[in-house]
Protein backbone atom coordinates (compact mmCIF):
# COMPACT_ATOMS: atom_id res chain seq x y z
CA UNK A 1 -13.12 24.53 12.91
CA UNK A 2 -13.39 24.09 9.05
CA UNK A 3 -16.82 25.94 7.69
CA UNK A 4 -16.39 23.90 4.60
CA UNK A 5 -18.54 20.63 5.41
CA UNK A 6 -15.62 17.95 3.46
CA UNK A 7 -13.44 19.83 5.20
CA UNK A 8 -15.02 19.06 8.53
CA UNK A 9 -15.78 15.67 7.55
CA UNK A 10 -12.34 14.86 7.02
CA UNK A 11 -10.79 15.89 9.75
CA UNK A 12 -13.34 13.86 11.58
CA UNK A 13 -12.49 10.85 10.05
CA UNK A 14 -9.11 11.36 10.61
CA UNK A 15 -9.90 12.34 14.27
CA UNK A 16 -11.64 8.83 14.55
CA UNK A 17 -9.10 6.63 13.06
CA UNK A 18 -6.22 8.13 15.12
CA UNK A 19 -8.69 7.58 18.05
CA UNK A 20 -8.81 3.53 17.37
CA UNK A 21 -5.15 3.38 16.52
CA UNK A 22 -5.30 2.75 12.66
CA UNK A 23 -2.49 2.02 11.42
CA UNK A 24 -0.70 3.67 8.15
CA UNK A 25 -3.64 5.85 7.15
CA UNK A 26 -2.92 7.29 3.78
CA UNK A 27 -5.34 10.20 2.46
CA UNK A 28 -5.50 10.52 -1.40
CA UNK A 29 -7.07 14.05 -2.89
CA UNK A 30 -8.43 12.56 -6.05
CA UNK A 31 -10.52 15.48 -7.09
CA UNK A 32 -10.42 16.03 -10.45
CA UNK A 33 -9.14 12.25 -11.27
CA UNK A 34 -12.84 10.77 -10.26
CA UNK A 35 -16.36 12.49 -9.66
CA UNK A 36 -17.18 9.37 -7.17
CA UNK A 37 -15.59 11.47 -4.17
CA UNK A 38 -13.04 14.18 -3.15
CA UNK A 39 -11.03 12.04 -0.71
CA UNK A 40 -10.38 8.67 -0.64
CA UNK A 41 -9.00 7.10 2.94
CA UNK A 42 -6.58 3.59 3.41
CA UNK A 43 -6.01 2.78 6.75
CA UNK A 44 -4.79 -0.78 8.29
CA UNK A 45 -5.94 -2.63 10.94
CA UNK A 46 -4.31 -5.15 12.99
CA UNK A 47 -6.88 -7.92 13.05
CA UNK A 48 -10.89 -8.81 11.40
CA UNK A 49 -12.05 -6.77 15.42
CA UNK A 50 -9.90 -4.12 14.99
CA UNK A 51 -10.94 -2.81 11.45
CA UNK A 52 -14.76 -3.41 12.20
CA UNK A 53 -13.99 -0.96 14.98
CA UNK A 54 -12.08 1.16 13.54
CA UNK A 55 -14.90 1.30 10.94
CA UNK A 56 -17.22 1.53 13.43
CA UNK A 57 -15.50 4.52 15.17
CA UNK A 58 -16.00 6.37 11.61
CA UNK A 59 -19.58 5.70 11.46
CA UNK A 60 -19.81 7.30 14.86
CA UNK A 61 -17.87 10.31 14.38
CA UNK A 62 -18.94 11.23 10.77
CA UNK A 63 -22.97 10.96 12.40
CA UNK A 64 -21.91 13.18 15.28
CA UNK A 65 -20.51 15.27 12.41
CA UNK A 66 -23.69 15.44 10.61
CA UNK A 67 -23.66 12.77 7.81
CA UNK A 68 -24.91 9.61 7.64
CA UNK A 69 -23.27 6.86 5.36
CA UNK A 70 -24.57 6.48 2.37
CA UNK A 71 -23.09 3.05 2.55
CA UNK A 72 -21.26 0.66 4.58
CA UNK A 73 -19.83 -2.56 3.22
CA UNK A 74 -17.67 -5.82 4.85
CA UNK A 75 -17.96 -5.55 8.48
CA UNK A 76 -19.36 -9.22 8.55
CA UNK A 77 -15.73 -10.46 7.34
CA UNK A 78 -14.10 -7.56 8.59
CA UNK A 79 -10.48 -8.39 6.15
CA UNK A 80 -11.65 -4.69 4.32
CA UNK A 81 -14.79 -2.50 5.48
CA UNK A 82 -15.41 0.22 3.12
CA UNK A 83 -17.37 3.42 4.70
CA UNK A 84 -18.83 5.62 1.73
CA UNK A 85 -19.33 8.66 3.37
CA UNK A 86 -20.10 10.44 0.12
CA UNK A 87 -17.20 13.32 -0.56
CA UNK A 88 -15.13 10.41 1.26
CA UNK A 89 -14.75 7.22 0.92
CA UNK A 90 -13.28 5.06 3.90
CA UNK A 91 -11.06 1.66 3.51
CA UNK A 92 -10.21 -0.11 6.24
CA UNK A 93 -8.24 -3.32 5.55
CA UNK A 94 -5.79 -6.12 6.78
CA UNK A 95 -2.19 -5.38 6.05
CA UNK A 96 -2.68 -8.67 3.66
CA UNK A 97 -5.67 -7.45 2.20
CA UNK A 98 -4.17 -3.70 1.43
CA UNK A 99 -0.84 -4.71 -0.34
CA UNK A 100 -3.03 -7.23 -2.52
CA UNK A 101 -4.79 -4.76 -3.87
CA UNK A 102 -2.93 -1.71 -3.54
CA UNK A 103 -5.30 1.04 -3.62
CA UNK A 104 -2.67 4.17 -3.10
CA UNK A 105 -0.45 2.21 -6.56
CA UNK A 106 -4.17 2.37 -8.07
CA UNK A 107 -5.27 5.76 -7.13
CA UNK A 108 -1.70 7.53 -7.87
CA UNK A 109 -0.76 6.16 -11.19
CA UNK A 110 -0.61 8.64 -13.91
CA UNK A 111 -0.90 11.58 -10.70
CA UNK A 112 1.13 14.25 -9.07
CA UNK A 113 2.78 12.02 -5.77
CA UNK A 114 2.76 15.24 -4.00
CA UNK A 115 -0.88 15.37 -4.18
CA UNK A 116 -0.96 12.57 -1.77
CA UNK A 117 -0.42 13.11 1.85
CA UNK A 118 0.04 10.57 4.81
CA UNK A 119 -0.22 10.89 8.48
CA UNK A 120 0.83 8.53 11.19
């Protein structure tokens, strides 16, 4: 286990969306391109129920980790619920809502693609 407390986080998060199944989760390192966070996390859902639980499933396993959210934002609509975890920031849309907006164009423009890792 990670002693380094992102570290730890991370994998956490990653440990509870692969737990609720969502799908395409993309993980973008943007240290040193923004001082808002270290990571930033796009994963899909396949309906409004499945992202507020896939949402819901980070909340959980980032407080069993230790940290609280220092924000939580659209599980009422549940088309993109954003988990701000601090060091980490959580997106968990519709397929509609994610190619709209395009987060991983957004967040890799101007950067090194290799910096940029996915998991299934």
């Amino acid at each position: 286990m990670p002693t380094d407390i992102v570290e730890r986080l991370r994998l956490e998060v990653r440990r509870a969306l692969e737990e609720l199944k969502a799908k395409d989760i993309v993980e973008l390192d943007v240290r040193g391109k923004t001082s808002i966070a270290d990571y930033i996390v796009v994963a899909g859902g396949t309906s409004s129920r499945h992202v507020r639980s896939i949402a819901d499933e980070v909340i959980k396993y980032s407080k069993k980790a230790g940290m609280i959210p220092l924000g939580v934002e659209g599980q009422r609509e549940g088309e993109w619920v954003l988990v701000d975890l601090g060091d980490i920031i959580i997106h968990v849309m519709l397929p509609r809502v994610r190619e709209f907006y395009g987060l991983e164009r957004l967040w890799s423009v101007g950067g090194d693609e290799s910096a940029e890792a996915a998991y299934a």
